[in-house]
PDB file of N, CA and C in Angstrom:
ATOM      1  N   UNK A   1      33.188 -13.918  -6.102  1.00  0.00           N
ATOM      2  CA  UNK A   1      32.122 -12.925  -6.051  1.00  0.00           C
ATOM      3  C   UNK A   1      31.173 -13.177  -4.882  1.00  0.00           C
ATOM      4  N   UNK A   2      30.806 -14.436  -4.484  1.00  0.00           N
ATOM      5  CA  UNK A   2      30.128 -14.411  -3.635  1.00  0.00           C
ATOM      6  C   UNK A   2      30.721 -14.301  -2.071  1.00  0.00           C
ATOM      7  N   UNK A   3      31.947 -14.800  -2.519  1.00  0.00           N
ATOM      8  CA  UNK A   3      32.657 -14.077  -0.798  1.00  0.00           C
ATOM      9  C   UNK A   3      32.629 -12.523  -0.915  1.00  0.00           C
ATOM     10  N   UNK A   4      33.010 -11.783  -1.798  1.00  0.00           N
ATOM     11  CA  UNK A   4      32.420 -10.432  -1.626  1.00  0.00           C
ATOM     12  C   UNK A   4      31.155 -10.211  -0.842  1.00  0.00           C
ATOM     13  N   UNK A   5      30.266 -10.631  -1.407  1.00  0.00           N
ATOM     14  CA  UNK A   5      28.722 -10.255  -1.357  1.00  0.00           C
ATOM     15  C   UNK A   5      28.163 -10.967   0.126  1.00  0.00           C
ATOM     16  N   UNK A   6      29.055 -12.454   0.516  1.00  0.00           N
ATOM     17  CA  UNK A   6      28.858 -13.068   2.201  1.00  0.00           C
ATOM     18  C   UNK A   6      29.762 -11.917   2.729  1.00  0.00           C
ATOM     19  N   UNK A   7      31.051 -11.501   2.964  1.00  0.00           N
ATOM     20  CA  UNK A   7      31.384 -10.047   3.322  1.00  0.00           C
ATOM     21  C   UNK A   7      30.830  -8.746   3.696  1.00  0.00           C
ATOM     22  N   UNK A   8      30.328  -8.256   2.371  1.00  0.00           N
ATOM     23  CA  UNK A   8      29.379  -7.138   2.808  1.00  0.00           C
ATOM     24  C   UNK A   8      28.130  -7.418   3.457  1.00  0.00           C
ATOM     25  N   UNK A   9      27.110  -8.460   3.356  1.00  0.00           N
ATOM     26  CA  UNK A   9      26.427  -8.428   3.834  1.00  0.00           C
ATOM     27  C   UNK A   9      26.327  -9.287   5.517  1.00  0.00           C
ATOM     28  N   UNK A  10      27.456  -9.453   5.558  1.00  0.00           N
ATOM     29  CA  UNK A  10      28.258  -9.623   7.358  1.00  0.00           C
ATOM     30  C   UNK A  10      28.158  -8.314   7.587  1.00  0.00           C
ATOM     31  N   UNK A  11      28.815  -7.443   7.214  1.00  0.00           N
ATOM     32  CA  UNK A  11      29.220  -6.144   7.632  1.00  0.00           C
ATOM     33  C   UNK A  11      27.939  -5.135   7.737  1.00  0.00           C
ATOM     34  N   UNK A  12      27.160  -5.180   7.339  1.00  0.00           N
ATOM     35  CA  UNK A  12      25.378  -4.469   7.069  1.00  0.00           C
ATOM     36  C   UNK A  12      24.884  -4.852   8.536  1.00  0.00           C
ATOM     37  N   UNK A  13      24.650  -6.596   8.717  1.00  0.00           N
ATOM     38  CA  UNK A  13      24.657  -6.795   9.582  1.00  0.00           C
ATOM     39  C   UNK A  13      24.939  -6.585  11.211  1.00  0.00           C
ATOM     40  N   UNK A  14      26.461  -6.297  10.786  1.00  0.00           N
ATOM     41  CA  UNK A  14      27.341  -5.981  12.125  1.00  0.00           C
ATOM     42  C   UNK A  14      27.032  -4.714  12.373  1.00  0.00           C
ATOM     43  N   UNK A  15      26.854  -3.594  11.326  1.00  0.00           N
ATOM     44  CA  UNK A  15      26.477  -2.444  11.556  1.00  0.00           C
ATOM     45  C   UNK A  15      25.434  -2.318  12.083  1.00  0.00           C
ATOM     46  N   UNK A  16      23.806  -2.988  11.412  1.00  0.00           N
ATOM     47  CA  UNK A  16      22.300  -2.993  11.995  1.00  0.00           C
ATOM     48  C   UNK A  16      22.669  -3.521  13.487  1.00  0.00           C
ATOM     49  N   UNK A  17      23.483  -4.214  14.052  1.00  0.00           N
ATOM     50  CA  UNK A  17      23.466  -4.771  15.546  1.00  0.00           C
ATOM     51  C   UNK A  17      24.012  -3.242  16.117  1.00  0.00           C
ATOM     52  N   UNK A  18      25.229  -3.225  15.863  1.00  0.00           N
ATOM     53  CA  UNK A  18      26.090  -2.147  16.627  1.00  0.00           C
ATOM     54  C   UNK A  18      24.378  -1.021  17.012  1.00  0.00           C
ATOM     55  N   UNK A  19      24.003  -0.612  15.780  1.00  0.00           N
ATOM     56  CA  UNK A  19      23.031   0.779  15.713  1.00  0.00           C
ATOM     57  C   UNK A  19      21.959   0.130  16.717  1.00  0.00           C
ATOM     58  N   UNK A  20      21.481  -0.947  16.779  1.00  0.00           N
ATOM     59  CA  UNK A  20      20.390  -1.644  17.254  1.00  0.00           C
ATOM     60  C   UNK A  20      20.710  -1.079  18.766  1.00  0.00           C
ATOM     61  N   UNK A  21      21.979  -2.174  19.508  1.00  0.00           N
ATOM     62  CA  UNK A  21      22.655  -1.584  21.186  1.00  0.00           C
ATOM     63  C   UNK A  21      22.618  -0.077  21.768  1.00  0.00           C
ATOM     64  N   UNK A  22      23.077   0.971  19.982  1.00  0.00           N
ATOM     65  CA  UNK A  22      22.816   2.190  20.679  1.00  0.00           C
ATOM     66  C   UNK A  22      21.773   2.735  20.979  1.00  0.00           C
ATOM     67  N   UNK A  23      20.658   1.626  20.174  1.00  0.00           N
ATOM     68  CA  UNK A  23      19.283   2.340  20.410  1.00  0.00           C
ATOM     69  C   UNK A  23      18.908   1.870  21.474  1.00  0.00           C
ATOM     70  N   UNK A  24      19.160   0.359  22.103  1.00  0.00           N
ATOM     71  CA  UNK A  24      18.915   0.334  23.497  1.00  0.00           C
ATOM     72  C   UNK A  24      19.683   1.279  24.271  1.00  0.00           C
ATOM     73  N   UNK A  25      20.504   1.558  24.348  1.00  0.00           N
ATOM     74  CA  UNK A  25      20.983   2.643  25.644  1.00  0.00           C
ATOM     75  C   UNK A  25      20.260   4.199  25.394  1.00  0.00           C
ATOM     76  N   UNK A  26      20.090   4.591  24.077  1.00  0.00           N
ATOM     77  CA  UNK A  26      19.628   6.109  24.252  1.00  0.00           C
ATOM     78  C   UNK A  26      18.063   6.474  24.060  1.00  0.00           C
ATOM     79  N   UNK A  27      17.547   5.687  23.316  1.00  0.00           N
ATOM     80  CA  UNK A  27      16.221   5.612  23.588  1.00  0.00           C
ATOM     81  C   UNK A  27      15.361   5.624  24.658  1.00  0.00           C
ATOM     82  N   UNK A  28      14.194   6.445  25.271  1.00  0.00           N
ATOM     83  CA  UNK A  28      13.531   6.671  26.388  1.00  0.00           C
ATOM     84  C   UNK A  28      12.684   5.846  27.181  1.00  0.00           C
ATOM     85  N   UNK A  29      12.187   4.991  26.264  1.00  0.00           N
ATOM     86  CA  UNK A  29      11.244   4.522  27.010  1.00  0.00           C
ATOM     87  C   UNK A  29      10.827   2.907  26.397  1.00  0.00           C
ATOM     88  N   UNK A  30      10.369   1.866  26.954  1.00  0.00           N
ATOM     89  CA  UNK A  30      10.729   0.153  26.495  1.00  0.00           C
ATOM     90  C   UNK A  30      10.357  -0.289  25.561  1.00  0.00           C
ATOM     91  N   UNK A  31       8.880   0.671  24.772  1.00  0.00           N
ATOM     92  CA  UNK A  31       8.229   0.688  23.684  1.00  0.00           C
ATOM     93  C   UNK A  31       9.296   0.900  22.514  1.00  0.00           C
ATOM     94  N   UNK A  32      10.341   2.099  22.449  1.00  0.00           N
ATOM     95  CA  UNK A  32      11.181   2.585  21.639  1.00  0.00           C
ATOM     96  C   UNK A  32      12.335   1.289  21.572  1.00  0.00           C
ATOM     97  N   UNK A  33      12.568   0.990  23.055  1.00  0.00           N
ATOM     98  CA  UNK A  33      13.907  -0.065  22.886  1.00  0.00           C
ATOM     99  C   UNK A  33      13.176  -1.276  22.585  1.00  0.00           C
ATOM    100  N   UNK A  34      12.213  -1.451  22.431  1.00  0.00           N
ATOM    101  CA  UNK A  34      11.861  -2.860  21.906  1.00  0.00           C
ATOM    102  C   UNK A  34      11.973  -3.189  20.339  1.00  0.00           C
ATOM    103  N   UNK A  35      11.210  -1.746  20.148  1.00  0.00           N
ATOM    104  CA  UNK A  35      11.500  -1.510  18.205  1.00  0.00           C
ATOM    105  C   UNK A  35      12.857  -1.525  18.146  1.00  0.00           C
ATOM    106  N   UNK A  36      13.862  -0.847  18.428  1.00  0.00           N
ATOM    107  CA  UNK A  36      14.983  -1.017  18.154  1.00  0.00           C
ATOM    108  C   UNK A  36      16.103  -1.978  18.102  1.00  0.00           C
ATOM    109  N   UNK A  37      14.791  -2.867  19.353  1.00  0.00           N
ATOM    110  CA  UNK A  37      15.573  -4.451  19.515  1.00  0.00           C
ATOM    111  C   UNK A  37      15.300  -5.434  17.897  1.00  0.00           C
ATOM    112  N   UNK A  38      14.311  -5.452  17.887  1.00  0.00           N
ATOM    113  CA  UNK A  38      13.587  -6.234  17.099  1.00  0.00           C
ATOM    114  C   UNK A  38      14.129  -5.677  15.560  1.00  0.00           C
ATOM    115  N   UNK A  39      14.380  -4.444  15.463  1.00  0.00           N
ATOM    116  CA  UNK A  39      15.177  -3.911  13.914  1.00  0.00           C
ATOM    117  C   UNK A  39      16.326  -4.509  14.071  1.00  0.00           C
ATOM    118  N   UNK A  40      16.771  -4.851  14.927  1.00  0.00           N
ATOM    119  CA  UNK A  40      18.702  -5.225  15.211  1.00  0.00           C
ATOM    120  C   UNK A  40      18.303  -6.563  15.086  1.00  0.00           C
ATOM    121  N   UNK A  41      17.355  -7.263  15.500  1.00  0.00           N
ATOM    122  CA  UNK A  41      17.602  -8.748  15.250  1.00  0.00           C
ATOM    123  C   UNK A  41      17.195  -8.987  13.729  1.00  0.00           C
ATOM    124  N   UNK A  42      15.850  -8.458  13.499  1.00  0.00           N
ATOM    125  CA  UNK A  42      15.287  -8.848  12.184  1.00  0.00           C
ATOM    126  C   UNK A  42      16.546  -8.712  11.026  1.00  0.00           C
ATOM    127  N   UNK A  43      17.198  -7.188  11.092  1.00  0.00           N
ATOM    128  CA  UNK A  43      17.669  -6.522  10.282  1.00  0.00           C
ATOM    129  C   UNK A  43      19.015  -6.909   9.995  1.00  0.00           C
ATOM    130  N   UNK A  44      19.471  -6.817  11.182  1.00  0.00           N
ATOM    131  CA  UNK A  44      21.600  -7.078  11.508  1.00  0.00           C
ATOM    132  C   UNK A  44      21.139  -8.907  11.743  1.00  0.00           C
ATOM    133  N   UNK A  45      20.720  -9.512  12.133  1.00  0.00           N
ATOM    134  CA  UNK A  45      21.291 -10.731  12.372  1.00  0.00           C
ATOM    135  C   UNK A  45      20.419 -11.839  11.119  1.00  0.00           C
ATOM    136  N   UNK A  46      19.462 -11.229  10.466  1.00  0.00           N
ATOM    137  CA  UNK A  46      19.140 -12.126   9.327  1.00  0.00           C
ATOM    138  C   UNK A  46      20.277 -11.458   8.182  1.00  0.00           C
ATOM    139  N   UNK A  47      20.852 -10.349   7.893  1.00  0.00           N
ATOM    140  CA  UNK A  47      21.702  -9.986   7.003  1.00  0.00           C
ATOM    141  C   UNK A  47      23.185 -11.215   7.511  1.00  0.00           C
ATOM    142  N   UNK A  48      23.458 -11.112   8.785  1.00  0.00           N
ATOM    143  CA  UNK A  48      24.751 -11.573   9.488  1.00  0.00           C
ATOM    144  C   UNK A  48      24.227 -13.170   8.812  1.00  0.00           C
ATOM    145  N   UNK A  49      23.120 -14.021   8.603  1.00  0.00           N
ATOM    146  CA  UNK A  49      22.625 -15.207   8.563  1.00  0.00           C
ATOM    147  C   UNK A  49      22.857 -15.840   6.611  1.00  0.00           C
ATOM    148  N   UNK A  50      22.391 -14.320   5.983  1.00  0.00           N
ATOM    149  CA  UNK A  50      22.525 -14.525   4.610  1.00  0.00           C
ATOM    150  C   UNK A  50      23.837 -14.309   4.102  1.00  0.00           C
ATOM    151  N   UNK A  51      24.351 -13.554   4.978  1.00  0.00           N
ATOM    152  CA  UNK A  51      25.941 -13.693   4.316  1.00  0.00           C
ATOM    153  C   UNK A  51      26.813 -14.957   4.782  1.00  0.00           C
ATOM    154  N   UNK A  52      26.089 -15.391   5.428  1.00  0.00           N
ATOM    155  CA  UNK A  52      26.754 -16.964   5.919  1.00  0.00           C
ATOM    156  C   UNK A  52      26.400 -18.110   5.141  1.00  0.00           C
ATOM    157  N   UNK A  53      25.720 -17.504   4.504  1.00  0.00           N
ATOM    158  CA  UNK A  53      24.720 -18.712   3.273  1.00  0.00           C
ATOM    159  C   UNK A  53      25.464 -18.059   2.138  1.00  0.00           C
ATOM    160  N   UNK A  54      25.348 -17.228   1.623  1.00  0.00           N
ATOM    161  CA  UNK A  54      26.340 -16.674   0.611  1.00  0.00           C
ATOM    162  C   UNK A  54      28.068 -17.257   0.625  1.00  0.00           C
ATOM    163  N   UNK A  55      28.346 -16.327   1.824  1.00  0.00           N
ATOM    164  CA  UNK A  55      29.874 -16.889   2.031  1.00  0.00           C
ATOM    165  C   UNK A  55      30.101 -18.856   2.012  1.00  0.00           C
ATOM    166  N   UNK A  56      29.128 -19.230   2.456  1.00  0.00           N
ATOM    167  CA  UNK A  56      29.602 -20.602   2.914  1.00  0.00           C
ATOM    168  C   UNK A  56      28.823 -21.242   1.253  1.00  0.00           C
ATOM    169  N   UNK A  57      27.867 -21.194   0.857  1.00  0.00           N
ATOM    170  CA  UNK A  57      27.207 -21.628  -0.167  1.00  0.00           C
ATOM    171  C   UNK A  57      26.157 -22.681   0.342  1.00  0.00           C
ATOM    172  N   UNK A  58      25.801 -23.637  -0.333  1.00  0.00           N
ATOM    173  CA  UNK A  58      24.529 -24.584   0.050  1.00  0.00           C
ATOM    174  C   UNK A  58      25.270 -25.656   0.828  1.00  0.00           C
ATOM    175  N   UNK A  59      25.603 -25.698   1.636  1.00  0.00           N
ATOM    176  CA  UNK A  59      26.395 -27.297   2.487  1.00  0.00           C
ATOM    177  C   UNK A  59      25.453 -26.987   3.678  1.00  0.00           C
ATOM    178  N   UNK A  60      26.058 -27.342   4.777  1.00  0.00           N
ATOM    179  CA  UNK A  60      25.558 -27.888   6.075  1.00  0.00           C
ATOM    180  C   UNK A  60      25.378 -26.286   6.601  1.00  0.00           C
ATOM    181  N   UNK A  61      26.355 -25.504   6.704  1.00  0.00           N
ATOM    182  CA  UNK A  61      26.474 -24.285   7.490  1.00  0.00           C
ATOM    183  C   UNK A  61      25.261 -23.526   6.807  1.00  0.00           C
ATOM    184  N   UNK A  62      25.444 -23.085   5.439  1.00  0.00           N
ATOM    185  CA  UNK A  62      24.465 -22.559   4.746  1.00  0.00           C
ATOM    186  C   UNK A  62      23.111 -22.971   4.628  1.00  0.00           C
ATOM    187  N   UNK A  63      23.080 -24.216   4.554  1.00  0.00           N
ATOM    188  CA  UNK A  63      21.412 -24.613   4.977  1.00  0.00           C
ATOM    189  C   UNK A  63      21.160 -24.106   6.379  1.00  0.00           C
ATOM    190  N   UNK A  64      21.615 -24.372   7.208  1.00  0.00           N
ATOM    191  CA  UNK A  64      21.215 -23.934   9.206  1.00  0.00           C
ATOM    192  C   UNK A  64      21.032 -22.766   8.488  1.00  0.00           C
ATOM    193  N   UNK A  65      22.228 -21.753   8.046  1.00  0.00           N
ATOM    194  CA  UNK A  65      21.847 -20.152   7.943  1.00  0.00           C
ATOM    195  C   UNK A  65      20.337 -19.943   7.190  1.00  0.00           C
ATOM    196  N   UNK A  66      19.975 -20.399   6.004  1.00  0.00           N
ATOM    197  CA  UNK A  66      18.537 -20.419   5.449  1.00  0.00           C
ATOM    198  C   UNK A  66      17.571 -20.552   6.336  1.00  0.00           C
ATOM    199  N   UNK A  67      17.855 -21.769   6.773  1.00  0.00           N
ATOM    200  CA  UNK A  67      16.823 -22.080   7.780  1.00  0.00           C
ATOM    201  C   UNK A  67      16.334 -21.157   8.936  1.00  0.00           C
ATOM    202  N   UNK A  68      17.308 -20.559   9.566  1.00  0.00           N
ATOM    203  CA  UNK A  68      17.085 -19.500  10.852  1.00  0.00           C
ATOM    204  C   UNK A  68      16.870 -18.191  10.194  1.00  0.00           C
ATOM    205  N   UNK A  69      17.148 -17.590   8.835  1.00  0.00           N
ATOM    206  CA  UNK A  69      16.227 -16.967   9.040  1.00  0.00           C
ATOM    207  C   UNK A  69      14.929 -16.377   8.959  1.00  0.00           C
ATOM    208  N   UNK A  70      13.840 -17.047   8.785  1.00  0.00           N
ATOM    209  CA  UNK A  70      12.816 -16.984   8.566  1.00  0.00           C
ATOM    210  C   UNK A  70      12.181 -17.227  10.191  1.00  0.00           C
ATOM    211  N   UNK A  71      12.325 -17.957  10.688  1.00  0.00           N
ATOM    212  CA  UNK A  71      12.792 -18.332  12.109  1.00  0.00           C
ATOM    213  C   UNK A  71      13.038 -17.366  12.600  1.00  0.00           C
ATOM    214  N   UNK A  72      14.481 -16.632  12.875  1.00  0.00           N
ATOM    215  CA  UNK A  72      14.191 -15.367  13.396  1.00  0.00           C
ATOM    216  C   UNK A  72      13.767 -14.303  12.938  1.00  0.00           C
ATOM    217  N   UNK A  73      13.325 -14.131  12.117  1.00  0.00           N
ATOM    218  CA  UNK A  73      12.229 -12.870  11.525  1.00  0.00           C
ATOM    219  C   UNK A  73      10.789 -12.900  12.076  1.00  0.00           C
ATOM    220  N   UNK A  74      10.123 -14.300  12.155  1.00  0.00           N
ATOM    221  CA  UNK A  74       8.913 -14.076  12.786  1.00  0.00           C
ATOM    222  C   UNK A  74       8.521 -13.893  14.210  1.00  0.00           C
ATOM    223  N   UNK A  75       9.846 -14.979  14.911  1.00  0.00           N
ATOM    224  CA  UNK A  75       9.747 -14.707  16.721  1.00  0.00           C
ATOM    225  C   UNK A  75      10.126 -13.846  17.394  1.00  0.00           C
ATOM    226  N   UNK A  76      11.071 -12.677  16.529  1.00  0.00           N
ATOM    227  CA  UNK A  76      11.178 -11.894  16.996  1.00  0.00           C
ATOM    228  C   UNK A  76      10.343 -10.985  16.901  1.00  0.00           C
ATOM    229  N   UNK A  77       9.585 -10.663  16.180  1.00  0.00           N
ATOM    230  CA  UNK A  77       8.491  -9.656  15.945  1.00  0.00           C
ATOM    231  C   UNK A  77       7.538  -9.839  16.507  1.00  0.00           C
ATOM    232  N   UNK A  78       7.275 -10.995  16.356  1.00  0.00           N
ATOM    233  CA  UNK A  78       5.901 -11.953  17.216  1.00  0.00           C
ATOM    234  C   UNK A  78       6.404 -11.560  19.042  1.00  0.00           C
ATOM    235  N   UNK A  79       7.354 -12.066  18.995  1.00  0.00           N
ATOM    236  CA  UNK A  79       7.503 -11.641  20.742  1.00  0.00           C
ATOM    237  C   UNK A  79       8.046 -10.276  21.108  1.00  0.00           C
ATOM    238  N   UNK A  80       8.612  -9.505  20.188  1.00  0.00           N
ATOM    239  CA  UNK A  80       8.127  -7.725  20.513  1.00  0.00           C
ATOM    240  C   UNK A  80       7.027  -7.385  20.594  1.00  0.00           C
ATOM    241  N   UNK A  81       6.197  -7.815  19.931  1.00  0.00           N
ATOM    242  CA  UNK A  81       4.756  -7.440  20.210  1.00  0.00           C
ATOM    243  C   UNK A  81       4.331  -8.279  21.447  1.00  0.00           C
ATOM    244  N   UNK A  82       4.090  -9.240  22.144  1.00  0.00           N
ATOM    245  CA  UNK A  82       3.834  -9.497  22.975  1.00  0.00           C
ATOM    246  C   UNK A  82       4.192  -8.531  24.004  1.00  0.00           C
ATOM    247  N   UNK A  83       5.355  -8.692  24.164  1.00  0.00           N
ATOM    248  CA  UNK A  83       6.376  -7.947  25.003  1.00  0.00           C
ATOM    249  C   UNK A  83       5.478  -6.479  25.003  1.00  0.00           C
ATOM    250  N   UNK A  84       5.451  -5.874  24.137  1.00  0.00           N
ATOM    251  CA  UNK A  84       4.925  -4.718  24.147  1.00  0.00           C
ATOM    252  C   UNK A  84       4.141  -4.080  24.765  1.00  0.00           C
ATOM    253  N   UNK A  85       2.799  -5.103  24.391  1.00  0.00           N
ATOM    254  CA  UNK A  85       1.326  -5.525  24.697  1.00  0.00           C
ATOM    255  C   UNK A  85       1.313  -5.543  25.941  1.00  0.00           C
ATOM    256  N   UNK A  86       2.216  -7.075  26.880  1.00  0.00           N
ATOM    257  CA  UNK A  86       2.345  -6.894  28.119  1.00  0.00           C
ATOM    258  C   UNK A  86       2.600  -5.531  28.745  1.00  0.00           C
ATOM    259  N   UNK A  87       3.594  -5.359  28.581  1.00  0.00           N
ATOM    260  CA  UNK A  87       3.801  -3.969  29.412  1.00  0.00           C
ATOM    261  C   UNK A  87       3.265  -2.634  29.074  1.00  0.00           C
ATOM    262  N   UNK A  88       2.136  -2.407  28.250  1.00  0.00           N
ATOM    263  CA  UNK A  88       1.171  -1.814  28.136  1.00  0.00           C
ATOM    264  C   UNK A  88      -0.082  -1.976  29.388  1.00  0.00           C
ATOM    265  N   UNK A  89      -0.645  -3.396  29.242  1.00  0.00           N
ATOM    266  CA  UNK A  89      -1.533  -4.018  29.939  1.00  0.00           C
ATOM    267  C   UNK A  89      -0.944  -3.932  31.241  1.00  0.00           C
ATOM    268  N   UNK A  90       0.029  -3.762  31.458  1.00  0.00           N
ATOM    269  CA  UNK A  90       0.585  -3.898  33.342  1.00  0.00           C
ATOM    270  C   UNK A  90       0.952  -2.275  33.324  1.00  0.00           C
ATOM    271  N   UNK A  91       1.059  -1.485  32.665  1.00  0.00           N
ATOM    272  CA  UNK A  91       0.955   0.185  32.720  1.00  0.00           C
ATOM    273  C   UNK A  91       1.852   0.525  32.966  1.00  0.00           C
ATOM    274  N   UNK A  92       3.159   0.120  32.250  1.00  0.00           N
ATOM    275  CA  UNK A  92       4.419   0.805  31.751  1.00  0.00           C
ATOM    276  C   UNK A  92       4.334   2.284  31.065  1.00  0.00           C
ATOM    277  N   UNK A  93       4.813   2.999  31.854  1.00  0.00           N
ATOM    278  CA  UNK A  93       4.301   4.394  30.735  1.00  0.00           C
ATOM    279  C   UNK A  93       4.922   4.597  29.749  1.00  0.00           C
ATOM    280  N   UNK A  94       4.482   5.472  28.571  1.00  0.00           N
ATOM    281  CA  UNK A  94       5.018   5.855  27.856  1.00  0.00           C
ATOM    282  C   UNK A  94       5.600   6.784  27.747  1.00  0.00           C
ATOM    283  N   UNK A  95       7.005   7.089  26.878  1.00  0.00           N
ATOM    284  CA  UNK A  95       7.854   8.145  27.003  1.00  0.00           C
ATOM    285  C   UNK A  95       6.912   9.385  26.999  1.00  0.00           C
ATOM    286  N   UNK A  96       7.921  10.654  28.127  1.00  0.00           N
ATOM    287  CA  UNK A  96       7.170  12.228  28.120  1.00  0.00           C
ATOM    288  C   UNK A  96       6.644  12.815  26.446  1.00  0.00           C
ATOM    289  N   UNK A  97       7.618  12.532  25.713  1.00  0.00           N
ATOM    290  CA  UNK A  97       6.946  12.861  24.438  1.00  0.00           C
ATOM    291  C   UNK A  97       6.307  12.391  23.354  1.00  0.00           C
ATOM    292  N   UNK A  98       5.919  11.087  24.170  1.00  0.00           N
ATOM    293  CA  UNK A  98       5.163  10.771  23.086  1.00  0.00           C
ATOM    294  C   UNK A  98       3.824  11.589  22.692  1.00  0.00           C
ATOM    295  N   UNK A  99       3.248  11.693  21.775  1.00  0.00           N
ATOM    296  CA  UNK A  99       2.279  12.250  21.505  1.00  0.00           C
ATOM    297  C   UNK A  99       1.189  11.398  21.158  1.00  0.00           C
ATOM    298  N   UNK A 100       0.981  10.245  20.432  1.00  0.00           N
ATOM    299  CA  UNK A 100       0.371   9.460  19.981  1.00  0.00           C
ATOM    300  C   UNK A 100      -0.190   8.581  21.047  1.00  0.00           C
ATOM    301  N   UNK A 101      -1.057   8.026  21.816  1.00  0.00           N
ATOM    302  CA  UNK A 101      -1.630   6.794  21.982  1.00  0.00           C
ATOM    303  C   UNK A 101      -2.770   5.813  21.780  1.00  0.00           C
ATOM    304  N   UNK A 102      -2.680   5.581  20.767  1.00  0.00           N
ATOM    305  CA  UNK A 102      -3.631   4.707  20.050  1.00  0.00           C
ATOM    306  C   UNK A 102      -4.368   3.285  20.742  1.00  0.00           C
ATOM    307  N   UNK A 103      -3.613   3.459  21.409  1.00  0.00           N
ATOM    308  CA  UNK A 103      -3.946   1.498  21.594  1.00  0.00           C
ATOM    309  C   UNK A 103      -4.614   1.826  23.162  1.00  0.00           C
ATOM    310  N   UNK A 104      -4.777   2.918  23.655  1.00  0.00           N
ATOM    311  CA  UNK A 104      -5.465   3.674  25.348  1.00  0.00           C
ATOM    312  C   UNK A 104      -6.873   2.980  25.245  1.00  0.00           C
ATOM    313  N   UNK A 105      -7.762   3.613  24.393  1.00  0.00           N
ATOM    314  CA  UNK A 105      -8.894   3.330  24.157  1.00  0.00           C
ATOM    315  C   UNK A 105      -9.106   1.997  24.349  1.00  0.00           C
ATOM    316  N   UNK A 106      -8.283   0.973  23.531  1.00  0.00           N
ATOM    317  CA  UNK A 106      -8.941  -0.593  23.293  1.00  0.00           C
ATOM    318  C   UNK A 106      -8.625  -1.124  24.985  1.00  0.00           C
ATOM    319  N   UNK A 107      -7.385  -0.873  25.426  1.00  0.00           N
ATOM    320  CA  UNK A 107      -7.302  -1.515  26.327  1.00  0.00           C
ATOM    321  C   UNK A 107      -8.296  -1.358  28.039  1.00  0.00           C
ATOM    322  N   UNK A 108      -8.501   0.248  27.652  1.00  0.00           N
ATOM    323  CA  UNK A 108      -9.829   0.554  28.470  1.00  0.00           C
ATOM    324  C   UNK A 108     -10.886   0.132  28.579  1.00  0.00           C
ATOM    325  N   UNK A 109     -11.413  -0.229  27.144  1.00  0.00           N
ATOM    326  CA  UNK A 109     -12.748  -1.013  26.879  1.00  0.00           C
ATOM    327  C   UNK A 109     -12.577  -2.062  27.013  1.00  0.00           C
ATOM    328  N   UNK A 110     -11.341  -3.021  27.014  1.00  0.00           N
ATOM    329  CA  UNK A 110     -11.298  -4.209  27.057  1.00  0.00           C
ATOM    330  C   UNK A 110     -11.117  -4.594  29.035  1.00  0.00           C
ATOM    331  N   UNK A 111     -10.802  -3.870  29.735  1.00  0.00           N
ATOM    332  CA  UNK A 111     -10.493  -3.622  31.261  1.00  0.00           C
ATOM    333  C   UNK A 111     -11.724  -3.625  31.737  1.00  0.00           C
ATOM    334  N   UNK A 112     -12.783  -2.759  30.851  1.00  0.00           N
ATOM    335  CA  UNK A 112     -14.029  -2.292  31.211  1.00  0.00           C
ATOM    336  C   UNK A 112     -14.915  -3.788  31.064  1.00  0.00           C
ATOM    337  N   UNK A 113     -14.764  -4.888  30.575  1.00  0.00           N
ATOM    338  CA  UNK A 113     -15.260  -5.654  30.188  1.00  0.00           C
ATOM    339  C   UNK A 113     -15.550  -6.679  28.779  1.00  0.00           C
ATOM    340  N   UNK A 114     -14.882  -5.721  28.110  1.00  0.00           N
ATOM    341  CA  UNK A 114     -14.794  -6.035  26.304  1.00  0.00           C
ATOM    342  C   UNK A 114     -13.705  -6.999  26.189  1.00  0.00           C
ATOM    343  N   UNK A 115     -13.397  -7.454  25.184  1.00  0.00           N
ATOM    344  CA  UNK A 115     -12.323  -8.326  24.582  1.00  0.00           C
ATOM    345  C   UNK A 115     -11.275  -7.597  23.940  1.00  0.00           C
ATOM    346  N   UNK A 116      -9.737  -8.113  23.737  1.00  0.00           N
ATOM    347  CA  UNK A 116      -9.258  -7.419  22.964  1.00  0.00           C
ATOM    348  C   UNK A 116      -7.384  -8.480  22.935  1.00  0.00           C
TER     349      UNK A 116
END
């Protein structure tokens, strides 16, 4: 049963990556491919991590798999947002349709002299 369940949740995985790549190529603009990066790692490669802990059980392989992912769940998010941030602050534009920009204001006031 649990090689079933390390199985499918390989395969969830492999799928969240595959979908992740297409969102880097068709997506517009670095803001969009960054989210899409960061769903493919968080999503496809901590699933790809628990089915390796499942499939393999508690030994040597399966502990490393526990271990990474919590590990990669936070650095990757943590450094999409950086990433983000940066190329906000250096004036990467944002896609033609976006409609939303929220974060204009802080970084103006913070340019202007403010903190942020």
């Amino acid at each position: 049963m649990s090689d079933l369940l390390g199985v499918i949740f390989i395969s969830i995985g492999i799928i969240f990556n595959i979908l992740g790549c297409l969102g880097l190529i068709r997506l517009p603009d670095v803001y969009n491919r960054l989210q899409s990066s960061t769903k493919c790692v968080t999503l496809g490669t901590c699933s790809i991590l628990l089915g390796v802990l499942m499939f393999f059980g508690f030994n040597s392989i399966g502990v490393k798999a526990l271990f990474c992912i919590p590990l990669l769940f936070f650095t990757s998010t943590v450094g999409a947002h950086a990433l983000a941030r940066g190329a906000y602050w250096f004036g990467v534009k944002l896609a033609d349709k976006t409609k939303i920009d929220e974060y204009k204001d802080l970084v103006k006031s913070a340019k202007e002299g403010g903190t942020a």
